[in-house]
N, C-alpha and C. Protein backbone atom coordinates (compact mmCIF):
# COMPACT_ATOMS: atom_id res chain seq x y z
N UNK A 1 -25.63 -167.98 -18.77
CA UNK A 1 -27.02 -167.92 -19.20
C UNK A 1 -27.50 -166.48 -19.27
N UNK A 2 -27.02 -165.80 -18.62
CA UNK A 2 -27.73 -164.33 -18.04
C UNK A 2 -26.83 -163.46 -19.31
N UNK A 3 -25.69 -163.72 -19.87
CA UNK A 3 -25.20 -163.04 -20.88
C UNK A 3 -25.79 -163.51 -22.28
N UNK A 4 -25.91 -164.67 -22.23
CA UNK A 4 -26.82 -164.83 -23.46
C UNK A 4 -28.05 -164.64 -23.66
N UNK A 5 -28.96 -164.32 -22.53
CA UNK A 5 -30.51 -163.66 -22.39
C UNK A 5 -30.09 -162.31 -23.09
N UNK A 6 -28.95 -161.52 -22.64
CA UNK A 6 -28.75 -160.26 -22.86
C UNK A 6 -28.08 -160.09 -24.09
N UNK A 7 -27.78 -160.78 -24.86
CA UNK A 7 -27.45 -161.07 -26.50
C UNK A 7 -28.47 -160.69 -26.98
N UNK A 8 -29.75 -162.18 -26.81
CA UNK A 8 -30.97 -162.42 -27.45
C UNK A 8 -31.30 -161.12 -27.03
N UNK A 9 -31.82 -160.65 -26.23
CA UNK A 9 -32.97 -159.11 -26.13
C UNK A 9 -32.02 -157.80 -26.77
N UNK A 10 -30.43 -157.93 -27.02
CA UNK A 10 -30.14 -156.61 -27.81
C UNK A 10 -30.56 -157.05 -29.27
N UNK A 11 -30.19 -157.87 -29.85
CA UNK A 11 -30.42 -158.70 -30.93
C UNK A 11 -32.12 -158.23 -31.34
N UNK A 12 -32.62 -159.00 -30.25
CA UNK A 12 -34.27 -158.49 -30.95
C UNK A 12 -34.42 -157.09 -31.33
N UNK A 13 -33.57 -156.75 -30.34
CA UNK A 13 -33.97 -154.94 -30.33
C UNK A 13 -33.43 -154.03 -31.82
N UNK A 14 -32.45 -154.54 -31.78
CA UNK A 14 -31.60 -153.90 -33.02
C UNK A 14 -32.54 -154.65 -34.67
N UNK A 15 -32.73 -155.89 -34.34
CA UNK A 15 -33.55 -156.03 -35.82
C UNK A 15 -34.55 -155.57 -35.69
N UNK A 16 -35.47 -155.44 -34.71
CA UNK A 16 -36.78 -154.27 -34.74
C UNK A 16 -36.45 -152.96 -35.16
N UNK A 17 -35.44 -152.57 -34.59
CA UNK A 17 -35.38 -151.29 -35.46
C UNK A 17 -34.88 -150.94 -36.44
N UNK A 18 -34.31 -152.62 -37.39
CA UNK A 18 -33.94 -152.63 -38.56
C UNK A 18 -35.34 -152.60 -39.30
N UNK A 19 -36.05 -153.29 -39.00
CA UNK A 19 -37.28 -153.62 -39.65
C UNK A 19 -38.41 -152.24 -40.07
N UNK A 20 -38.03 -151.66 -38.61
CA UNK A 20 -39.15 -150.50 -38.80
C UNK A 20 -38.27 -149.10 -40.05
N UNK A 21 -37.07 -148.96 -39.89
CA UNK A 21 -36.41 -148.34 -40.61
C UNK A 21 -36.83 -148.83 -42.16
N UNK A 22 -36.24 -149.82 -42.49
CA UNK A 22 -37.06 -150.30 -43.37
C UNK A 22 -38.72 -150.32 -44.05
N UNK A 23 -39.03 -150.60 -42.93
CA UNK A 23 -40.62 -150.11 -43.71
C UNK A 23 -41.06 -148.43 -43.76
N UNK A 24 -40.21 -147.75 -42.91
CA UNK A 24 -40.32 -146.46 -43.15
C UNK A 24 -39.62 -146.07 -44.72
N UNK A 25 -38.51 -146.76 -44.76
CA UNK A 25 -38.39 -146.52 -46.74
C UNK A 25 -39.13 -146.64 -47.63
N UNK A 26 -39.47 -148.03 -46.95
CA UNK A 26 -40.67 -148.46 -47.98
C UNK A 26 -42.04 -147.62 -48.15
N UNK A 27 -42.59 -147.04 -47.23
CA UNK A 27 -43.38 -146.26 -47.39
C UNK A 27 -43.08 -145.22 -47.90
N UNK A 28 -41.92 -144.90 -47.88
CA UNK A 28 -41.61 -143.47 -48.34
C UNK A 28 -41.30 -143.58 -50.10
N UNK A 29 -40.63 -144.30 -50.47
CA UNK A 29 -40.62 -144.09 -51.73
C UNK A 29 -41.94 -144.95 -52.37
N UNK A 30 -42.78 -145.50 -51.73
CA UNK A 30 -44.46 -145.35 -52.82
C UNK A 30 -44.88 -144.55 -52.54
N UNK A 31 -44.49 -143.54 -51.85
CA UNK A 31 -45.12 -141.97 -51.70
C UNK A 31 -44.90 -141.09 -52.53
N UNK A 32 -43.10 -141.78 -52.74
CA UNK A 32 -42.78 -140.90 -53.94
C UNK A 32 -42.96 -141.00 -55.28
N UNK A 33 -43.26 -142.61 -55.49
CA UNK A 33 -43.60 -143.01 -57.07
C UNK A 33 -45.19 -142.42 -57.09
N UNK A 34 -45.94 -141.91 -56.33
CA UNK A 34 -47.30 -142.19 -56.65
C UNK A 34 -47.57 -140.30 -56.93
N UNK A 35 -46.74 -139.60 -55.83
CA UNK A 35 -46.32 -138.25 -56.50
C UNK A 35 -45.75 -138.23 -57.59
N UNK A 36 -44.79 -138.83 -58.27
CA UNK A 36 -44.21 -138.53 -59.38
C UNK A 36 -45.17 -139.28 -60.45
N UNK A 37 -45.99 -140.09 -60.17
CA UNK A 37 -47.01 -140.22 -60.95
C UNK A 37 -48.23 -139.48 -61.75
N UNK A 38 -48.52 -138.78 -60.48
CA UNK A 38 -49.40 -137.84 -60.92
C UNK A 38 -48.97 -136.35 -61.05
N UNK A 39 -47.81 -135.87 -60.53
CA UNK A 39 -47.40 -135.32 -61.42
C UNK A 39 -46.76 -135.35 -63.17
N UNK A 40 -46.99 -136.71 -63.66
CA UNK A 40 -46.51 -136.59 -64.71
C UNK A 40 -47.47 -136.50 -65.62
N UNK A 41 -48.69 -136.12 -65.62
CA UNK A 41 -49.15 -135.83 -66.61
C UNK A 41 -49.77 -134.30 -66.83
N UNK A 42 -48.84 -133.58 -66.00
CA UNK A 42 -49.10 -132.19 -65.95
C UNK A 42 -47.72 -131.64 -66.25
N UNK A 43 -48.03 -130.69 -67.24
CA UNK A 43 -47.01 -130.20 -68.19
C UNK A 43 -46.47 -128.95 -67.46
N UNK A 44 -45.29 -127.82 -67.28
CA UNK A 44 -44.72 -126.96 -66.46
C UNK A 44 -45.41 -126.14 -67.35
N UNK A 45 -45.94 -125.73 -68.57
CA UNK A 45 -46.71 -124.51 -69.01
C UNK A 45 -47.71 -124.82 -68.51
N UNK A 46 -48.41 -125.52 -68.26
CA UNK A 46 -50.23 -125.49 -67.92
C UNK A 46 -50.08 -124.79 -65.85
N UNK A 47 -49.10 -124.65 -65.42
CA UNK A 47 -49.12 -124.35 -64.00
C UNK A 47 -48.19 -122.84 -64.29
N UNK A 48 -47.73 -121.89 -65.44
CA UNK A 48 -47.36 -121.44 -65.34
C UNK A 48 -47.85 -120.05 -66.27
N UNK A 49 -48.86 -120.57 -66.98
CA UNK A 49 -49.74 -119.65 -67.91
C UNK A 49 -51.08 -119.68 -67.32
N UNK A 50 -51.50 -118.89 -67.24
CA UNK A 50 -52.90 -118.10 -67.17
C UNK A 50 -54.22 -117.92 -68.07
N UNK A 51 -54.64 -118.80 -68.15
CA UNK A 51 -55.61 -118.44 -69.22
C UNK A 51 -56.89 -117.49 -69.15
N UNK A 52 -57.02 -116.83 -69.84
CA UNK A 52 -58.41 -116.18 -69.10
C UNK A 52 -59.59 -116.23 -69.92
């Protein structure tokens, strides 16, 4: 009994920190679509010329 308590609680442990790994991706790349979003409607001459 006492080895299978100690299954179940590594078990929980390891998919919790599957889970959180995971949502750390997930947050990370709508961070990145939403940067590459708004960077896309800014052209590399308009940040690289000077107008006066």
């Amino acid at each position: 009994m006492g080895e299978t308590l100690v299954g179940v609680g590594v078990g929980i442990a390891v998919f919790t920190l599957a889970m959180i790994f995971v949502a750390a991706r997930h947050r990370r790349e709508h961070l990145r679509e939403r940067l590459i979003r708004r960077m896309h409607g800014h052209r590399l001459c308009d940040f690289t010329r000077r107008d006066h």
